[in-house]
PDB file of N, CA and C in Angstrom:
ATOM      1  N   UNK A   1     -26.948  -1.850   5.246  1.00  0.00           N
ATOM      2  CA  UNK A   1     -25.525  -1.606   5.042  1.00  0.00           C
ATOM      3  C   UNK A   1     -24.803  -2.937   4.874  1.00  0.00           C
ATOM      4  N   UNK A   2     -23.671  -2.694   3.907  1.00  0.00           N
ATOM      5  CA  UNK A   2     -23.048  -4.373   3.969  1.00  0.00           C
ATOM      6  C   UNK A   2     -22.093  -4.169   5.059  1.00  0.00           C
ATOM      7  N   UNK A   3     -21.985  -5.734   5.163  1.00  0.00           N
ATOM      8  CA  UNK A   3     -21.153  -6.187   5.997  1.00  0.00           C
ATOM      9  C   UNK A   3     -19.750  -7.173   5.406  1.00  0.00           C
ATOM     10  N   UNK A   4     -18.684  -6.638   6.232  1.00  0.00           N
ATOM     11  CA  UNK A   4     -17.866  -7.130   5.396  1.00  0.00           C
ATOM     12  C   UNK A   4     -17.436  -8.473   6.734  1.00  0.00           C
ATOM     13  N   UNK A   5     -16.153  -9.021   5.816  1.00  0.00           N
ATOM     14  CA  UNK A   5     -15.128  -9.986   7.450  1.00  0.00           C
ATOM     15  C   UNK A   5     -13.723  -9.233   6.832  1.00  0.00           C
ATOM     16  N   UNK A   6     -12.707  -9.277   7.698  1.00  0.00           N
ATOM     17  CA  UNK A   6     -11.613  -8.525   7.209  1.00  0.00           C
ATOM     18  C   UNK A   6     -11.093 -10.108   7.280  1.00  0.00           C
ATOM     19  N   UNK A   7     -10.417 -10.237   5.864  1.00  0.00           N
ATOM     20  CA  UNK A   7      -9.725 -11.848   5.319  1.00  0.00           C
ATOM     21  C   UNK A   7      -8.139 -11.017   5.912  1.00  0.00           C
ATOM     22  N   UNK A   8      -7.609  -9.938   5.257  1.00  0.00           N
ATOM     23  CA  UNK A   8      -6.046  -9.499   5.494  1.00  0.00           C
ATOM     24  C   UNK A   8      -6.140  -8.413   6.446  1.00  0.00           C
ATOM     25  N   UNK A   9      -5.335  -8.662   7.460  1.00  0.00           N
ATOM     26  CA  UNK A   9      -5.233  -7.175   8.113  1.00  0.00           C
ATOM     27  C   UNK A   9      -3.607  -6.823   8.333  1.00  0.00           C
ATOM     28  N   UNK A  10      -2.597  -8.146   7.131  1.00  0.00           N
ATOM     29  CA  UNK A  10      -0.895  -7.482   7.421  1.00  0.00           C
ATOM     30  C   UNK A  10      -0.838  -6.615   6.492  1.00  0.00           C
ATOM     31  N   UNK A  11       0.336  -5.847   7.358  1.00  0.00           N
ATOM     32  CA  UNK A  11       0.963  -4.826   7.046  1.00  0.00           C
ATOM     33  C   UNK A  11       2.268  -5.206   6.035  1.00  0.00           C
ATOM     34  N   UNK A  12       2.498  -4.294   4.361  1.00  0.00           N
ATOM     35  CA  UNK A  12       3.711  -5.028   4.127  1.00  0.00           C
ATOM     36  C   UNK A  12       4.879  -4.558   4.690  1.00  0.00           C
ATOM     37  N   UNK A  13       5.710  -5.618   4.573  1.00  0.00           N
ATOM     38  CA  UNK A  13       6.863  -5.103   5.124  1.00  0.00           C
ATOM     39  C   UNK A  13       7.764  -4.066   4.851  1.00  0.00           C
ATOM     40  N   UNK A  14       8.227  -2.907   5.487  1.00  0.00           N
ATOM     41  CA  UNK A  14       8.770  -1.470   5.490  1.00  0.00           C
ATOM     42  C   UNK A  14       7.550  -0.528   5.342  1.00  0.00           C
ATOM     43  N   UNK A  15       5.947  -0.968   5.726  1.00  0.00           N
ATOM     44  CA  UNK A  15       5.205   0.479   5.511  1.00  0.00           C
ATOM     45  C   UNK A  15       4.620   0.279   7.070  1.00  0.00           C
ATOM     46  N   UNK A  16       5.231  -0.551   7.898  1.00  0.00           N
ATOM     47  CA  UNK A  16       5.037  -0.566   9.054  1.00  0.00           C
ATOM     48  C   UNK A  16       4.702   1.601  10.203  1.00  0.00           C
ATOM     49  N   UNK A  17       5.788   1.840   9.733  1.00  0.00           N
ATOM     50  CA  UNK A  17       5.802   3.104  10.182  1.00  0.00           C
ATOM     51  C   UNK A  17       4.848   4.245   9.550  1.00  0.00           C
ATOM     52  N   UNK A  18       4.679   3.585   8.676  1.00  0.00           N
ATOM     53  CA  UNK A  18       3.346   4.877   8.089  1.00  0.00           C
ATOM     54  C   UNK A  18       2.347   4.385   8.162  1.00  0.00           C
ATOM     55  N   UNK A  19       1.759   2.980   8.278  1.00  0.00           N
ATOM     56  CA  UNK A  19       0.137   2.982   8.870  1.00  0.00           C
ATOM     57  C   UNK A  19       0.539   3.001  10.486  1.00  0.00           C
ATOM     58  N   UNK A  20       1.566   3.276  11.097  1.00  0.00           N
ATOM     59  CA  UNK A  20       1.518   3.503  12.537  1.00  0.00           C
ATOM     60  C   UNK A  20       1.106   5.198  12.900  1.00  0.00           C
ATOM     61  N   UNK A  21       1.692   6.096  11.666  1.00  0.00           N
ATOM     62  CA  UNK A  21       0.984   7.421  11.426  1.00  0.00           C
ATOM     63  C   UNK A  21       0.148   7.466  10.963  1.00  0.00           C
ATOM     64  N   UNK A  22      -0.275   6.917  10.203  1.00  0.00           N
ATOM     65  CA  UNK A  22      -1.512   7.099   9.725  1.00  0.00           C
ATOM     66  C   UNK A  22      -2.951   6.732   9.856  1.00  0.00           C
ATOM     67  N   UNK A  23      -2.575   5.433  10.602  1.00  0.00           N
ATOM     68  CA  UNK A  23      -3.868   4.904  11.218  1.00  0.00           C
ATOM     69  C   UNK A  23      -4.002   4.805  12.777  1.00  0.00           C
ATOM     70  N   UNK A  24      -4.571   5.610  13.410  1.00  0.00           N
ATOM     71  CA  UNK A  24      -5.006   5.240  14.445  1.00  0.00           C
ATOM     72  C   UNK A  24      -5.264   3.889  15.299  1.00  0.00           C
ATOM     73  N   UNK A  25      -6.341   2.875  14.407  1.00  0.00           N
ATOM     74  CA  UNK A  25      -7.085   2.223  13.970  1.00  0.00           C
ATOM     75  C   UNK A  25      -6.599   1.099  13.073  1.00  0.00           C
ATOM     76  N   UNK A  26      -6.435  -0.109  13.336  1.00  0.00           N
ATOM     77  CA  UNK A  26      -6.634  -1.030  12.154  1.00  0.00           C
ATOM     78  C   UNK A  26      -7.084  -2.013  12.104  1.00  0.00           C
ATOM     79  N   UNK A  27      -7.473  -2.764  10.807  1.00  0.00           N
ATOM     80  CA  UNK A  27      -8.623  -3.696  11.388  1.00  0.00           C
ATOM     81  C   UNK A  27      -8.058  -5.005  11.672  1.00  0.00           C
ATOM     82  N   UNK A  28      -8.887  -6.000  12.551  1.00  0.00           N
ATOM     83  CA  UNK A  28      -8.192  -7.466  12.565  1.00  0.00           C
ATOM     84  C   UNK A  28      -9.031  -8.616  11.940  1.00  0.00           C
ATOM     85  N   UNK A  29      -8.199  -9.716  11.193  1.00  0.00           N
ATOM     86  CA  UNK A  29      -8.483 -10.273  10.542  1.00  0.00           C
ATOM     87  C   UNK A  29      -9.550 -11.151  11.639  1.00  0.00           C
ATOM     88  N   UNK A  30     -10.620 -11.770  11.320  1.00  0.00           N
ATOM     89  CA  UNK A  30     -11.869 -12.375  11.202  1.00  0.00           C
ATOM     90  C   UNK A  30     -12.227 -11.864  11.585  1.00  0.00           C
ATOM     91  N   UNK A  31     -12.695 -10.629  12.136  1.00  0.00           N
ATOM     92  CA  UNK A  31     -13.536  -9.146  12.524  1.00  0.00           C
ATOM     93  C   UNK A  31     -14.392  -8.773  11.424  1.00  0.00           C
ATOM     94  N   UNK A  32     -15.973  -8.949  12.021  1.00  0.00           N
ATOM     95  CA  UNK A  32     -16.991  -8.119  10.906  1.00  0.00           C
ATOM     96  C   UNK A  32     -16.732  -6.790  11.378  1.00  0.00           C
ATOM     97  N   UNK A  33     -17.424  -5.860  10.196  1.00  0.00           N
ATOM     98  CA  UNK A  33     -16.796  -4.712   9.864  1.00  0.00           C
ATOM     99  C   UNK A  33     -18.087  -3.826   8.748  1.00  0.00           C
ATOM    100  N   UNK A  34     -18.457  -2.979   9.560  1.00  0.00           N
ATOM    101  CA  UNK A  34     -19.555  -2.356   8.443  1.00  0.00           C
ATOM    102  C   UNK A  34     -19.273  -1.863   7.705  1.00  0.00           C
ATOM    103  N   UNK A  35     -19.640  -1.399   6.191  1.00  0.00           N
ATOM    104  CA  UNK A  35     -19.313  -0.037   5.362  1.00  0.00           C
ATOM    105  C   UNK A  35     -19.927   1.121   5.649  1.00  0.00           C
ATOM    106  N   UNK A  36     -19.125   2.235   6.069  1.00  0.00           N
ATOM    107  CA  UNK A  36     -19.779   3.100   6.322  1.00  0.00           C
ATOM    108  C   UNK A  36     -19.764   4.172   4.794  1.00  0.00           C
ATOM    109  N   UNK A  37     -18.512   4.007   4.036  1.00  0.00           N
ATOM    110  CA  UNK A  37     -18.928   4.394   2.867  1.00  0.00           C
ATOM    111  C   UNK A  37     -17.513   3.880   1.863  1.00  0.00           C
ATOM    112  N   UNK A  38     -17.796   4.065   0.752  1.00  0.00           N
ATOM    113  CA  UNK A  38     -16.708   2.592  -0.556  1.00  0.00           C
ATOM    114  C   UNK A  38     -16.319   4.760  -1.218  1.00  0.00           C
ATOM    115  N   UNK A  39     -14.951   4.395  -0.817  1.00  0.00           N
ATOM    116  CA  UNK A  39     -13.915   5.636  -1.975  1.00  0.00           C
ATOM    117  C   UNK A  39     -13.414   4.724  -3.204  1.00  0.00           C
ATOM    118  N   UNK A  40     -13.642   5.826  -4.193  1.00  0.00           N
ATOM    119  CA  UNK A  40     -13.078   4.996  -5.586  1.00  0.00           C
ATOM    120  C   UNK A  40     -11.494   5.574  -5.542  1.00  0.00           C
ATOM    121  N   UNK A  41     -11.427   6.793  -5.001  1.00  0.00           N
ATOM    122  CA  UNK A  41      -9.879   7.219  -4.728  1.00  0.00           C
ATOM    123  C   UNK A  41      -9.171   7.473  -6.316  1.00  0.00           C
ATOM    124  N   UNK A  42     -10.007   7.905  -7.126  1.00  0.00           N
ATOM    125  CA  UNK A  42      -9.456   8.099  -8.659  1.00  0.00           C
ATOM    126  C   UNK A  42      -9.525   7.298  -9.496  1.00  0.00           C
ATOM    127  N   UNK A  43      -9.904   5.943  -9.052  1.00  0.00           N
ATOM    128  CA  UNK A  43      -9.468   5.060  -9.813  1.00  0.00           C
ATOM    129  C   UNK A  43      -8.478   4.599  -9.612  1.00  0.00           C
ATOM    130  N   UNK A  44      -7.648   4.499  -8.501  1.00  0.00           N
ATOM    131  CA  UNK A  44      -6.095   4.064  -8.084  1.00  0.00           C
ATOM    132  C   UNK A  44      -6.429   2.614  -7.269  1.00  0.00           C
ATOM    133  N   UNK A  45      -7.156   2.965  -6.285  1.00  0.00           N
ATOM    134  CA  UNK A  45      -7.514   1.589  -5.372  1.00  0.00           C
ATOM    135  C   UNK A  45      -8.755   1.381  -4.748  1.00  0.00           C
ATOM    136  N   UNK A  46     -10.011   1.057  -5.136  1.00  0.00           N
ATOM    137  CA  UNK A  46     -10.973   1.129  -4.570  1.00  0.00           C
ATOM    138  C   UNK A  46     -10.809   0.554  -2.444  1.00  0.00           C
ATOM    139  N   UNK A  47     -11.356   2.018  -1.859  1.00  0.00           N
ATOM    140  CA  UNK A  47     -11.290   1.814  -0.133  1.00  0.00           C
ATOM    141  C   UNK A  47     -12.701   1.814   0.428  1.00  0.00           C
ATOM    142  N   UNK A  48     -12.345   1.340   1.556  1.00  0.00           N
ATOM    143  CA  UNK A  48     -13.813   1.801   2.717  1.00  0.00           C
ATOM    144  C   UNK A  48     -13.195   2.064   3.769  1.00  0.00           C
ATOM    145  N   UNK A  49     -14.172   2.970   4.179  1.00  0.00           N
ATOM    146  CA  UNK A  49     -14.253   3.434   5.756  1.00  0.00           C
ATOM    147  C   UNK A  49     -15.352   2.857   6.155  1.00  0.00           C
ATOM    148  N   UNK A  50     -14.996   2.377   7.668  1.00  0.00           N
ATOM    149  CA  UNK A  50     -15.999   1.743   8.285  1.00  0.00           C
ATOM    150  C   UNK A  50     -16.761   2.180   9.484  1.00  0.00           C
ATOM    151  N   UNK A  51     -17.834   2.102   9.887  1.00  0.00           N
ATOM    152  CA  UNK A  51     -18.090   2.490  11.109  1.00  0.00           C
ATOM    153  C   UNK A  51     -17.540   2.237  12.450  1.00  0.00           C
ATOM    154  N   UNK A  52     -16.471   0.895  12.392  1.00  0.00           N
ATOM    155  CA  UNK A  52     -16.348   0.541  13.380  1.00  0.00           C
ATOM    156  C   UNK A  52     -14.482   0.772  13.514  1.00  0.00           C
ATOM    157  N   UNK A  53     -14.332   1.451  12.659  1.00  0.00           N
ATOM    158  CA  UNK A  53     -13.130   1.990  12.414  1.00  0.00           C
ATOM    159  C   UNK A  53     -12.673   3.577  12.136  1.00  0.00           C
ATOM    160  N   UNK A  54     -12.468   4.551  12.761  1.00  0.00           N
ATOM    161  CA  UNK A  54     -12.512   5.567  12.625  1.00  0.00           C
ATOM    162  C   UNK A  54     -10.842   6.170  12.682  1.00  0.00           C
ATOM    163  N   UNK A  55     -10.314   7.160  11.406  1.00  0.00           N
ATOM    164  CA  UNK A  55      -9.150   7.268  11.684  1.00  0.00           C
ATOM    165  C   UNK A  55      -9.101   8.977  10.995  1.00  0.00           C
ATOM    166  N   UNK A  56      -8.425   9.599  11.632  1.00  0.00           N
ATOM    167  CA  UNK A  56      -8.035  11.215  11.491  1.00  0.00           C
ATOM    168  C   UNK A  56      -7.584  11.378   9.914  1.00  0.00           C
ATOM    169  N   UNK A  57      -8.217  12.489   9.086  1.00  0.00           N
ATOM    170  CA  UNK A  57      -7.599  12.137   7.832  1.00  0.00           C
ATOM    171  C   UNK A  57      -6.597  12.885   7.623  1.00  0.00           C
ATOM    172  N   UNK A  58      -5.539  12.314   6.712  1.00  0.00           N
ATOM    173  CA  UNK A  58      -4.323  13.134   6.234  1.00  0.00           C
ATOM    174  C   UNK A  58      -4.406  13.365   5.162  1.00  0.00           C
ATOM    175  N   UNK A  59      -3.179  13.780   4.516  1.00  0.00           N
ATOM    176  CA  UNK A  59      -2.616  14.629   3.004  1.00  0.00           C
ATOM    177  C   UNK A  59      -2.472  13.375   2.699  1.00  0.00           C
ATOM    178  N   UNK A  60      -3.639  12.757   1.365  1.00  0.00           N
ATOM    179  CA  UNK A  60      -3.102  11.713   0.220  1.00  0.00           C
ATOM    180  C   UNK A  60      -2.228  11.711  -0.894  1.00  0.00           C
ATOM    181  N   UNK A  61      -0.532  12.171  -0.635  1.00  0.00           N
ATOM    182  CA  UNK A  61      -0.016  12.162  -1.546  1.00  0.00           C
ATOM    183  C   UNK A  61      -0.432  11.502  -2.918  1.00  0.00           C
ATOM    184  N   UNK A  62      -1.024  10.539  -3.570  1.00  0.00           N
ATOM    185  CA  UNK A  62      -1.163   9.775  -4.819  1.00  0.00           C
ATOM    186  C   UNK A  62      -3.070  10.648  -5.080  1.00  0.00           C
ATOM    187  N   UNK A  63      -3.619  11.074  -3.954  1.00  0.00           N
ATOM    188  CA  UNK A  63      -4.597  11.762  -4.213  1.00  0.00           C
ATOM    189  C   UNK A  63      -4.345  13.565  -4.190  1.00  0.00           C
ATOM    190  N   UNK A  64      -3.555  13.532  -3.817  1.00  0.00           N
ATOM    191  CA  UNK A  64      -3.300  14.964  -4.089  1.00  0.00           C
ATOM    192  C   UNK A  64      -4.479  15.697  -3.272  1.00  0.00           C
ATOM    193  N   UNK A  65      -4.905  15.393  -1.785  1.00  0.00           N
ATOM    194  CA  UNK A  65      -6.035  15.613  -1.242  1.00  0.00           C
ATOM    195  C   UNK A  65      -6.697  14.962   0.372  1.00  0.00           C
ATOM    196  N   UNK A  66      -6.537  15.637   1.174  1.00  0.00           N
ATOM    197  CA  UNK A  66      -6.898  15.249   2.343  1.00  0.00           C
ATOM    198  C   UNK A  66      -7.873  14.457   2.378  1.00  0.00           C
ATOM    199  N   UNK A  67      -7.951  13.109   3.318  1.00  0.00           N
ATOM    200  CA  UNK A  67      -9.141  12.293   3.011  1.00  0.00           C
ATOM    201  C   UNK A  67      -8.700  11.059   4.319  1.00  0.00           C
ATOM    202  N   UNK A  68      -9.602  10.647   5.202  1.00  0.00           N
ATOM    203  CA  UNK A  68      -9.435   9.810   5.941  1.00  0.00           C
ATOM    204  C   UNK A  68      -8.862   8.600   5.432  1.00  0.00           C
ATOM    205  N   UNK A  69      -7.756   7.619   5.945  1.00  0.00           N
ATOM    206  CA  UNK A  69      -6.929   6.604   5.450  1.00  0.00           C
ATOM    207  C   UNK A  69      -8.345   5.599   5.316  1.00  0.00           C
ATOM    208  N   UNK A  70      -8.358   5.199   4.346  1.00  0.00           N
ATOM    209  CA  UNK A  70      -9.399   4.286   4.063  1.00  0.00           C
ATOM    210  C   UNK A  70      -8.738   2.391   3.440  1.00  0.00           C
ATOM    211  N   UNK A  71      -9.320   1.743   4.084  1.00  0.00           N
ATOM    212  CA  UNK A  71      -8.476   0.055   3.933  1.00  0.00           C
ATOM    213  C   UNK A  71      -9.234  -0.599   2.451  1.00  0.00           C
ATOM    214  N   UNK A  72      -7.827  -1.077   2.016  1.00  0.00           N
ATOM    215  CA  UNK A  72      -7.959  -1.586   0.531  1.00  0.00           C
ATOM    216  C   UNK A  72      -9.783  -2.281   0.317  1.00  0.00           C
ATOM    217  N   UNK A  73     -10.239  -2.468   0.020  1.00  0.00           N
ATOM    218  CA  UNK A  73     -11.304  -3.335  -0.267  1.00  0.00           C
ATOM    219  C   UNK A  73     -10.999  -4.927  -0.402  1.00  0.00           C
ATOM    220  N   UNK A  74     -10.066  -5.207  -1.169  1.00  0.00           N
ATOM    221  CA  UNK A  74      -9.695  -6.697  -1.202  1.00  0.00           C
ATOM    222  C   UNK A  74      -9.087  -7.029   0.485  1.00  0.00           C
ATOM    223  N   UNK A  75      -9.276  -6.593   1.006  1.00  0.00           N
ATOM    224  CA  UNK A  75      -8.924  -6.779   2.690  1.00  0.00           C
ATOM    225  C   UNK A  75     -10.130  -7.294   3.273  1.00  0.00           C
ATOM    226  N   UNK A  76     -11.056  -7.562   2.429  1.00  0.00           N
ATOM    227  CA  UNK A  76     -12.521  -7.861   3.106  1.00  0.00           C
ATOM    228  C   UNK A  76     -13.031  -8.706   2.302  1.00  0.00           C
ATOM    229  N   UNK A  77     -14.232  -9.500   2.799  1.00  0.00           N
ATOM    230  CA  UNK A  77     -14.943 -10.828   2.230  1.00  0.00           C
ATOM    231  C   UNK A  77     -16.373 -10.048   2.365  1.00  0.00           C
ATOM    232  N   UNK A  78     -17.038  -9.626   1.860  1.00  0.00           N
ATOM    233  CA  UNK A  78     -18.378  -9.372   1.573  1.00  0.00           C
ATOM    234  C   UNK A  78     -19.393 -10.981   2.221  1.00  0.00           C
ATOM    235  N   UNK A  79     -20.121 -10.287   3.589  1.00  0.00           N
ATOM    236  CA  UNK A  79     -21.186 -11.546   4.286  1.00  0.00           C
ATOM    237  C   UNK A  79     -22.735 -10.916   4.175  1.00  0.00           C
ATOM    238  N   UNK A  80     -23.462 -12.102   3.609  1.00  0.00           N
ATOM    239  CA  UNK A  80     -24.640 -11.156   3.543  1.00  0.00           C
ATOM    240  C   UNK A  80     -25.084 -11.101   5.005  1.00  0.00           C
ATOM    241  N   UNK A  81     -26.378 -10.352   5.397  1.00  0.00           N
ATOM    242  CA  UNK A  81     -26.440 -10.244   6.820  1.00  0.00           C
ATOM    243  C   UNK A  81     -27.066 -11.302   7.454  1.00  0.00           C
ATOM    244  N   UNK A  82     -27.709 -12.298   7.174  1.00  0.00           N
ATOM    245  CA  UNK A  82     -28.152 -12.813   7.342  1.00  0.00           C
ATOM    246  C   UNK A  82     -27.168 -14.264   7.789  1.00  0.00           C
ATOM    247  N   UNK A  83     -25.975 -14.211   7.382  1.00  0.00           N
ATOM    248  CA  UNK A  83     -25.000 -15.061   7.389  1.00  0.00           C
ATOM    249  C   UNK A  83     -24.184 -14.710   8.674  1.00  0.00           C
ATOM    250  N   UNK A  84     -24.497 -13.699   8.414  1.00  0.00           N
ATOM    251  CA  UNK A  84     -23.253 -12.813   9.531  1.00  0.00           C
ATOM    252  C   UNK A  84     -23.461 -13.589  10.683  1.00  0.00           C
ATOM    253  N   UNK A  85     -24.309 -13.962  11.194  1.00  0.00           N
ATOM    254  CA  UNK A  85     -24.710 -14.566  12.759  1.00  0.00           C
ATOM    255  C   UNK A  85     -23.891 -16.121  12.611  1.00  0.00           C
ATOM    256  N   UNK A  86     -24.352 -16.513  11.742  1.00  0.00           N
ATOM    257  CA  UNK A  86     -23.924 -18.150  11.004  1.00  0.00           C
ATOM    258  C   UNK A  86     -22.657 -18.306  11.471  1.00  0.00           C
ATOM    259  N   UNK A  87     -21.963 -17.242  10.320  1.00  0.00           N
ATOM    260  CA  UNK A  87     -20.191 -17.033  10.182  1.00  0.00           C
ATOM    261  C   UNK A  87     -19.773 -17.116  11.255  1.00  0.00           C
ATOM    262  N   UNK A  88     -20.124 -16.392  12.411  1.00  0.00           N
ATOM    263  CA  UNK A  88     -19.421 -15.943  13.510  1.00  0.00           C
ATOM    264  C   UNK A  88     -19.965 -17.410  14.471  1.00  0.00           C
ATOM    265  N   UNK A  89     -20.873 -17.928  14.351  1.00  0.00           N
ATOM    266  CA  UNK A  89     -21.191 -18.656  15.184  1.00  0.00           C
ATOM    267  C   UNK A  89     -20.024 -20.264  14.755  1.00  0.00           C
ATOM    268  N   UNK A  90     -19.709 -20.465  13.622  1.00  0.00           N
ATOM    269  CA  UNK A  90     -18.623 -21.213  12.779  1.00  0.00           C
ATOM    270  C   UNK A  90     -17.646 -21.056  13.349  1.00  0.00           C
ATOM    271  N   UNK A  91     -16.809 -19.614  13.334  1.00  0.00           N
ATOM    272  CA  UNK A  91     -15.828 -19.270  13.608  1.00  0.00           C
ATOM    273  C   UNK A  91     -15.962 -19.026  15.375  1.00  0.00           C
ATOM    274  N   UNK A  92     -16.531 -19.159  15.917  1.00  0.00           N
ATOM    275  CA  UNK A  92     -16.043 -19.263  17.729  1.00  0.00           C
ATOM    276  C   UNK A  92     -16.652 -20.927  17.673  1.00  0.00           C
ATOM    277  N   UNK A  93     -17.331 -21.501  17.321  1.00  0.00           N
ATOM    278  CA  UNK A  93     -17.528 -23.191  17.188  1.00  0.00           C
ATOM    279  C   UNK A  93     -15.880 -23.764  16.969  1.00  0.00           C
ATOM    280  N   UNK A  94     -15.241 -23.157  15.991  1.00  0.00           N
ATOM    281  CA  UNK A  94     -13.796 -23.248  15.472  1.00  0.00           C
ATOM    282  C   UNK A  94     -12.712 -23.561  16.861  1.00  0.00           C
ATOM    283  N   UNK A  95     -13.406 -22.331  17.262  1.00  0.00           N
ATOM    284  CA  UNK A  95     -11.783 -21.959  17.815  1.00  0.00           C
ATOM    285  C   UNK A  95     -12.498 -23.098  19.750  1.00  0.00           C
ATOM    286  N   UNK A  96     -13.137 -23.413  20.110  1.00  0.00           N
ATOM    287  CA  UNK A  96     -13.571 -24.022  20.962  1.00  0.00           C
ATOM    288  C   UNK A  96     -13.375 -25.068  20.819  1.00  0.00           C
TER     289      UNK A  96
END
């Protein structure tokens, strides 16, 4: 399974109140993050749901279709797995 890092996890400003309904769940930036599966969503915005993120699904107005809130894809940096240990070991080296 890939592994992602979440690069963005803000919210823009005024949709504050609807990922507070809508997501349970959200992710934080330098947090790995599995795919648990990639929505093409029509062709509107490619999403994932993750395993380590789980959120109740609602009515997708622009999908016309109930479907768990799934986070943009460009919200994530694709790590191969093998890196993943590396990355993280970088990033707490960082912050120490």
């Amino acid at each position: 399974m890939s592994k992602l890092i979440c690069i963005d996890d803000s919210i823009k400003a005024g949709m504050e109140e609807f990922v507070a309904h809508a997501y349970q769940q959200w992710v934080k930036k330098d947090k790995t993050y599995t795919i648990r599966q990639v929505l093409e969503n029509e062709g509107i915005v490619t999403g994932v749901l993750l395993n380590e993120v789980r959120n109740e699904p609602i009515y997708q107005k622009l999908l016309g279709y109930v479907q768990e809130p799934a986070f943009r894809m460009n919200r994530f940096a694709e790590i191969e797995e093998n890196h993943a240990e590396i990355y993280m070991e970088e990033a707490i080296g960082e912050l120490l």
